[in-house]
N, C-alpha and C. Protein backbone atom coordinates (compact mmCIF):
# COMPACT_ATOMS: atom_id res chain seq x y z
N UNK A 1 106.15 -1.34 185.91
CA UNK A 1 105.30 -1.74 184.82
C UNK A 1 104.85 -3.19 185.02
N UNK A 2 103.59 -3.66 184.91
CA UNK A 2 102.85 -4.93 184.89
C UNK A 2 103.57 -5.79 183.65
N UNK A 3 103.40 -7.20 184.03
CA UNK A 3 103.63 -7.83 182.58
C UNK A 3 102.85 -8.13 181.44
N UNK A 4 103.32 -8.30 180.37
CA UNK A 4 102.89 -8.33 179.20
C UNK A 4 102.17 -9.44 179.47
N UNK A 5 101.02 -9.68 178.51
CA UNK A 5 100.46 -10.79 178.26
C UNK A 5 100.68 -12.64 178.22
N UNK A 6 101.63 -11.91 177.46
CA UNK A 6 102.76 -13.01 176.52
C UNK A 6 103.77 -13.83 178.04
N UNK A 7 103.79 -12.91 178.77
CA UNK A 7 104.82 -13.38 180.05
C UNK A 7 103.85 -13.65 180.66
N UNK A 8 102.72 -13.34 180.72
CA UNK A 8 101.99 -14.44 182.07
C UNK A 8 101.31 -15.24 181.64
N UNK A 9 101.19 -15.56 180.33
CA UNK A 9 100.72 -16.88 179.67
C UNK A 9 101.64 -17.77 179.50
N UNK A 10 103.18 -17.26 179.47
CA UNK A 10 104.34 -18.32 179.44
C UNK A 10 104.57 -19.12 181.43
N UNK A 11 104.68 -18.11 182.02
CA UNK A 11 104.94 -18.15 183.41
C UNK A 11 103.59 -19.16 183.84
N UNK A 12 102.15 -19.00 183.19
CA UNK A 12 101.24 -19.80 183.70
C UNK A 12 101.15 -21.49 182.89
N UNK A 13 101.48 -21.52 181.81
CA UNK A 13 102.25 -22.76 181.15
C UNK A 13 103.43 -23.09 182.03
N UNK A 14 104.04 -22.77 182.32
CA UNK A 14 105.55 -23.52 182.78
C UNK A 14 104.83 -23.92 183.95
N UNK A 15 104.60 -23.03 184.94
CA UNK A 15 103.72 -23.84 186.35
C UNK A 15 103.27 -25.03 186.32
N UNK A 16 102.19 -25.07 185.00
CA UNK A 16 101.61 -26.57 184.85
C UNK A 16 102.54 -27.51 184.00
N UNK A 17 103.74 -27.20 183.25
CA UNK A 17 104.33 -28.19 183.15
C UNK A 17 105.04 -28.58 184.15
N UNK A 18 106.06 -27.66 184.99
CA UNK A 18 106.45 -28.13 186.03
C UNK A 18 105.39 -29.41 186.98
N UNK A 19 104.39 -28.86 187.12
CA UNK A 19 102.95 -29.83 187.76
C UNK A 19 103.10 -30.92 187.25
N UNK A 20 102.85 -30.96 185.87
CA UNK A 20 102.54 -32.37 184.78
C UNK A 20 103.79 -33.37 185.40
N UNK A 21 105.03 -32.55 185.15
CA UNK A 21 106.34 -33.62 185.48
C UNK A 21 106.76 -33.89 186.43
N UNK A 22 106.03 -33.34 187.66
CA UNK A 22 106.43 -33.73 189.08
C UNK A 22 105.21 -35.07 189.03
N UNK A 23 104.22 -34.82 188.70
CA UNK A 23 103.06 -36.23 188.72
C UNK A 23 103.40 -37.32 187.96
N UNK A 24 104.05 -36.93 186.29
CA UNK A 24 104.70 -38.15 186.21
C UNK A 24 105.96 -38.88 186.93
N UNK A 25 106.40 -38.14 186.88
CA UNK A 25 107.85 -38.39 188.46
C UNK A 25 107.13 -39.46 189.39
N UNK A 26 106.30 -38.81 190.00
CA UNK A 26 105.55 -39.43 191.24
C UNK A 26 104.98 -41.17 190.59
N UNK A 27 104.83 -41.08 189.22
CA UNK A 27 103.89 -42.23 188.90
C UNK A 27 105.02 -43.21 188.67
N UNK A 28 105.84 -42.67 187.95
CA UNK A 28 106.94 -43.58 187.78
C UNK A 28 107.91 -44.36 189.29
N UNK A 29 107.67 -43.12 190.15
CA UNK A 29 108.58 -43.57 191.40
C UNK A 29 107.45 -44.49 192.06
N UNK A 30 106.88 -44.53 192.03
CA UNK A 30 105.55 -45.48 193.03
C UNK A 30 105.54 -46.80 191.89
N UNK A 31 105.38 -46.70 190.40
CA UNK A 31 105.12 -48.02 189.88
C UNK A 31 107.04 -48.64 189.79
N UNK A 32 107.89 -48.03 190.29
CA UNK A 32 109.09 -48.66 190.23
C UNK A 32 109.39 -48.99 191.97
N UNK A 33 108.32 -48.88 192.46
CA UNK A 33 108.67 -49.52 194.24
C UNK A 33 109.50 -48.44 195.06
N UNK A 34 109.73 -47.10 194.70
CA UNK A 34 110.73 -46.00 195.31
C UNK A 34 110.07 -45.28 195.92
N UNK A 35 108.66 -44.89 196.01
CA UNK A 35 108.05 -44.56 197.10
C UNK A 35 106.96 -45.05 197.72
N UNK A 36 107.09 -45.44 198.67
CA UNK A 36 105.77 -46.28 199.37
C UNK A 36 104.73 -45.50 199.93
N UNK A 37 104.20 -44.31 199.41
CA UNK A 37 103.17 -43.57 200.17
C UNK A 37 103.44 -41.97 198.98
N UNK A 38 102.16 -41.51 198.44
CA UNK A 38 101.84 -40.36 197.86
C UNK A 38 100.52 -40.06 198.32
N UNK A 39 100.48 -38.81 198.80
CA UNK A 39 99.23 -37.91 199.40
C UNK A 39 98.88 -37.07 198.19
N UNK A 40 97.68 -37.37 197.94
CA UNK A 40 97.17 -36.25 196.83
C UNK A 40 95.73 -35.90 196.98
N UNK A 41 95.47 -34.73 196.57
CA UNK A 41 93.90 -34.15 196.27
C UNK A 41 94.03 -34.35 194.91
N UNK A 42 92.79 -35.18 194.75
CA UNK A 42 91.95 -35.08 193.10
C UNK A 42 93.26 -35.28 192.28
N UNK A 43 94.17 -35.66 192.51
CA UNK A 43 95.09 -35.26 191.56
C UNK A 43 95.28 -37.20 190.42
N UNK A 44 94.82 -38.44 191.17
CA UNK A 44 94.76 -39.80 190.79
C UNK A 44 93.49 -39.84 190.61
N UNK A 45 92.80 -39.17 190.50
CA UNK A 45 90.86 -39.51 189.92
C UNK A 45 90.94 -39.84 188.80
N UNK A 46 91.72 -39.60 187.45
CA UNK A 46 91.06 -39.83 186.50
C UNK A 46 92.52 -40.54 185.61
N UNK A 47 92.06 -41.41 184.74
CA UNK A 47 92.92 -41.87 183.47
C UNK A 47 94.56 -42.29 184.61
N UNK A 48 94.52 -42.29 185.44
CA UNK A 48 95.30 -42.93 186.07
C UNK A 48 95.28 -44.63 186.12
N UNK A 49 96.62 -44.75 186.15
CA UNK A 49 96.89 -46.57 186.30
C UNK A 49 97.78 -47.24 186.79
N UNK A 50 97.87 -47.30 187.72
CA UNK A 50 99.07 -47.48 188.51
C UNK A 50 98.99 -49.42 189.76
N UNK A 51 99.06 -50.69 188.88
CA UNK A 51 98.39 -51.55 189.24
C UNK A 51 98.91 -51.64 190.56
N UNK A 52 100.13 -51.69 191.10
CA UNK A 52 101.21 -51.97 191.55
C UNK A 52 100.22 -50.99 193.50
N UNK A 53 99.58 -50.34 193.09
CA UNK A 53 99.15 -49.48 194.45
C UNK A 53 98.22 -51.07 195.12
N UNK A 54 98.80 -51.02 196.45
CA UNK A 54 98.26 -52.13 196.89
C UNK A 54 97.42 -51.39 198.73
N UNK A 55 97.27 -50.39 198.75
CA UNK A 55 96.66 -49.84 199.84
C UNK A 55 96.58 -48.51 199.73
N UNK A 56 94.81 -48.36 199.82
CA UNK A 56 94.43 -46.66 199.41
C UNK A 56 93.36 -45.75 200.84
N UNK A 57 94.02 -44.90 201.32
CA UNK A 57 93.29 -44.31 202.32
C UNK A 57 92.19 -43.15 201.78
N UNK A 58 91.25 -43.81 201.27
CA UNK A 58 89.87 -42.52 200.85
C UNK A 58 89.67 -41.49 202.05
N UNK A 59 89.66 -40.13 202.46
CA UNK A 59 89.59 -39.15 203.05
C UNK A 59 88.03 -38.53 202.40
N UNK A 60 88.53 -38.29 201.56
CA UNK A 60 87.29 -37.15 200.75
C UNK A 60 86.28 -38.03 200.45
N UNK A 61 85.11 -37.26 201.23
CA UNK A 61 83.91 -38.11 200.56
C UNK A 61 83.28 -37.94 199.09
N UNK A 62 82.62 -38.81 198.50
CA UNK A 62 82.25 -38.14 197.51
C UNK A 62 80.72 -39.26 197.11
N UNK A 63 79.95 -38.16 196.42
CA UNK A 63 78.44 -38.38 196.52
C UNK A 63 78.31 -39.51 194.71
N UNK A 64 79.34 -39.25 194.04
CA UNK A 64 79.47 -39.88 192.70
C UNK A 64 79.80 -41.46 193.06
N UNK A 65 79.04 -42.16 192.28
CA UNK A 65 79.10 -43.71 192.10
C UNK A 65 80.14 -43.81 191.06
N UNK A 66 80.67 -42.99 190.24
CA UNK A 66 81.65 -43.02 189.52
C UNK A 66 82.88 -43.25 189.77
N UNK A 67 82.81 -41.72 190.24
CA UNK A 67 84.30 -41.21 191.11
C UNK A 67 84.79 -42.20 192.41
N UNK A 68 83.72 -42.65 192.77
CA UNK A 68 83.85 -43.62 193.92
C UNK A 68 84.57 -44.99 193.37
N UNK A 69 84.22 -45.43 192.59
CA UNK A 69 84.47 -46.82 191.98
C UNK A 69 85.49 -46.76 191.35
N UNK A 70 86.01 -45.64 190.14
CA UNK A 70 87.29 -45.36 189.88
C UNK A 70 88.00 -45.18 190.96
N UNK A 71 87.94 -44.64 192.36
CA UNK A 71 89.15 -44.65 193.23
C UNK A 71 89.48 -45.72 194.17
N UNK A 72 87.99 -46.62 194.04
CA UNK A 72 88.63 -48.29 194.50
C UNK A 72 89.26 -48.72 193.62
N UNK A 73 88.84 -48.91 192.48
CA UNK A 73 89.41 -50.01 191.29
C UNK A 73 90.85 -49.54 191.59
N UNK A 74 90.93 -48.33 191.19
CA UNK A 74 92.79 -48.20 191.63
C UNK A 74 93.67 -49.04 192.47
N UNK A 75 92.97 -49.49 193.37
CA UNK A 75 93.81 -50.94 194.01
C UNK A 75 93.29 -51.85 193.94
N UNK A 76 92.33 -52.03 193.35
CA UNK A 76 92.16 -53.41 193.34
C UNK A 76 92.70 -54.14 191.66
N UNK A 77 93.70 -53.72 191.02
CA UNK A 77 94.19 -54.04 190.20
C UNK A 77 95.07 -55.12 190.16
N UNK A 78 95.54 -55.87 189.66
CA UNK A 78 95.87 -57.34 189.48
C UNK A 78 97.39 -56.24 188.97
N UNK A 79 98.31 -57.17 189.46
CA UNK A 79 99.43 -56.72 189.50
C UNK A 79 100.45 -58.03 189.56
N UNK A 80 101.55 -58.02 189.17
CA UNK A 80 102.96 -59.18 189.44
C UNK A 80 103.00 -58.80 190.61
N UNK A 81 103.40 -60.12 191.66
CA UNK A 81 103.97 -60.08 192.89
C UNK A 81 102.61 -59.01 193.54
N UNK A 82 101.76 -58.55 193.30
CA UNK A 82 100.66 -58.04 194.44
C UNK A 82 99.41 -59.33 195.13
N UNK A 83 99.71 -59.44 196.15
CA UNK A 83 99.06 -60.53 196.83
C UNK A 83 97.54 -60.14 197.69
N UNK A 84 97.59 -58.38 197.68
CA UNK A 84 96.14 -58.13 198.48
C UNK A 84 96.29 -56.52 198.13
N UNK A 85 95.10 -56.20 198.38
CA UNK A 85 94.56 -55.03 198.48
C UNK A 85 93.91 -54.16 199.70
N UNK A 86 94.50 -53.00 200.65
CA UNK A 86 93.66 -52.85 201.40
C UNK A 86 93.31 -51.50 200.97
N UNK A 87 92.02 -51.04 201.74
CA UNK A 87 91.05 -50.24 201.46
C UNK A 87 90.63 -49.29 202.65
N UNK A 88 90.84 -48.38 203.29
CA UNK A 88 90.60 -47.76 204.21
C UNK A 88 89.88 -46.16 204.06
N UNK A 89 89.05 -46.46 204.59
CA UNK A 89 87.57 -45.19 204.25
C UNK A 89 87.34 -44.33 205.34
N UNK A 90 87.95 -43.33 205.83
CA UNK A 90 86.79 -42.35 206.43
C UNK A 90 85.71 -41.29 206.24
N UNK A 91 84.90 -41.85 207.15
CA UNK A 91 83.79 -41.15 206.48
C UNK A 91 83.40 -39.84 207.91
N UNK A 92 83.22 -39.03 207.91
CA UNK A 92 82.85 -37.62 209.24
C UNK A 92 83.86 -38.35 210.30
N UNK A 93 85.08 -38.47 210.09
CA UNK A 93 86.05 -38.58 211.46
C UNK A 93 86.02 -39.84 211.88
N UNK A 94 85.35 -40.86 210.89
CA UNK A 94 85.27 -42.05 211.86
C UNK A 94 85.79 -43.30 210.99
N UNK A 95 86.67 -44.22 211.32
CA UNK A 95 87.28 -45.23 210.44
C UNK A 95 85.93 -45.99 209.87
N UNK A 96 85.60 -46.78 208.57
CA UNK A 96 84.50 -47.86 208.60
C UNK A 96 85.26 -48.90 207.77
């Protein structure tokens, strides 16, 4: 027998909370200095704040003046004890 409704609307909630609390995990361990490096898709684009990120490797291009500028500003945030910001862009395979 298939599941009820009710069970794959619970099972598809828990997934994304599990999600939600591994990202706050992640935000808390990076703004407390415990991990020095998080790889993510799309997942820091938005309402994110994390001053303390002091070097961001852009991969994905993107055609938005928005989206673009929200994912610099992310390091270039003024932070205690942050002394620089680096910025590293590829664009079709090639460092610029």
């Amino acid at each position: 027998m298939g599941q009820t409704l009710e069970n794959i609307i619970f099972d598809f909630k828990k997934k994304q909370l599990l999600r939600w609390l591994r990202f706050c995990s992640s935000i808390r361990q990076l703004d407390a200095g415990d991990l020095e490096v998080v790889l993510t898709v799309g997942l820091f684009n938005e309402g994110t704040d994390i001053p303390r990120v002091d070097t961001q490797l852009l991969v994905r291009p993107t055609e938005s003046l928005t989206v673009f500028t929200q994912q610099v500003w992310r390091g270039l945030r003024l932070a205690e004890g942050k002394s620089h910001s680096v910025l590293y862009m590829l664009e079709r395979g090639e460092a610029h």
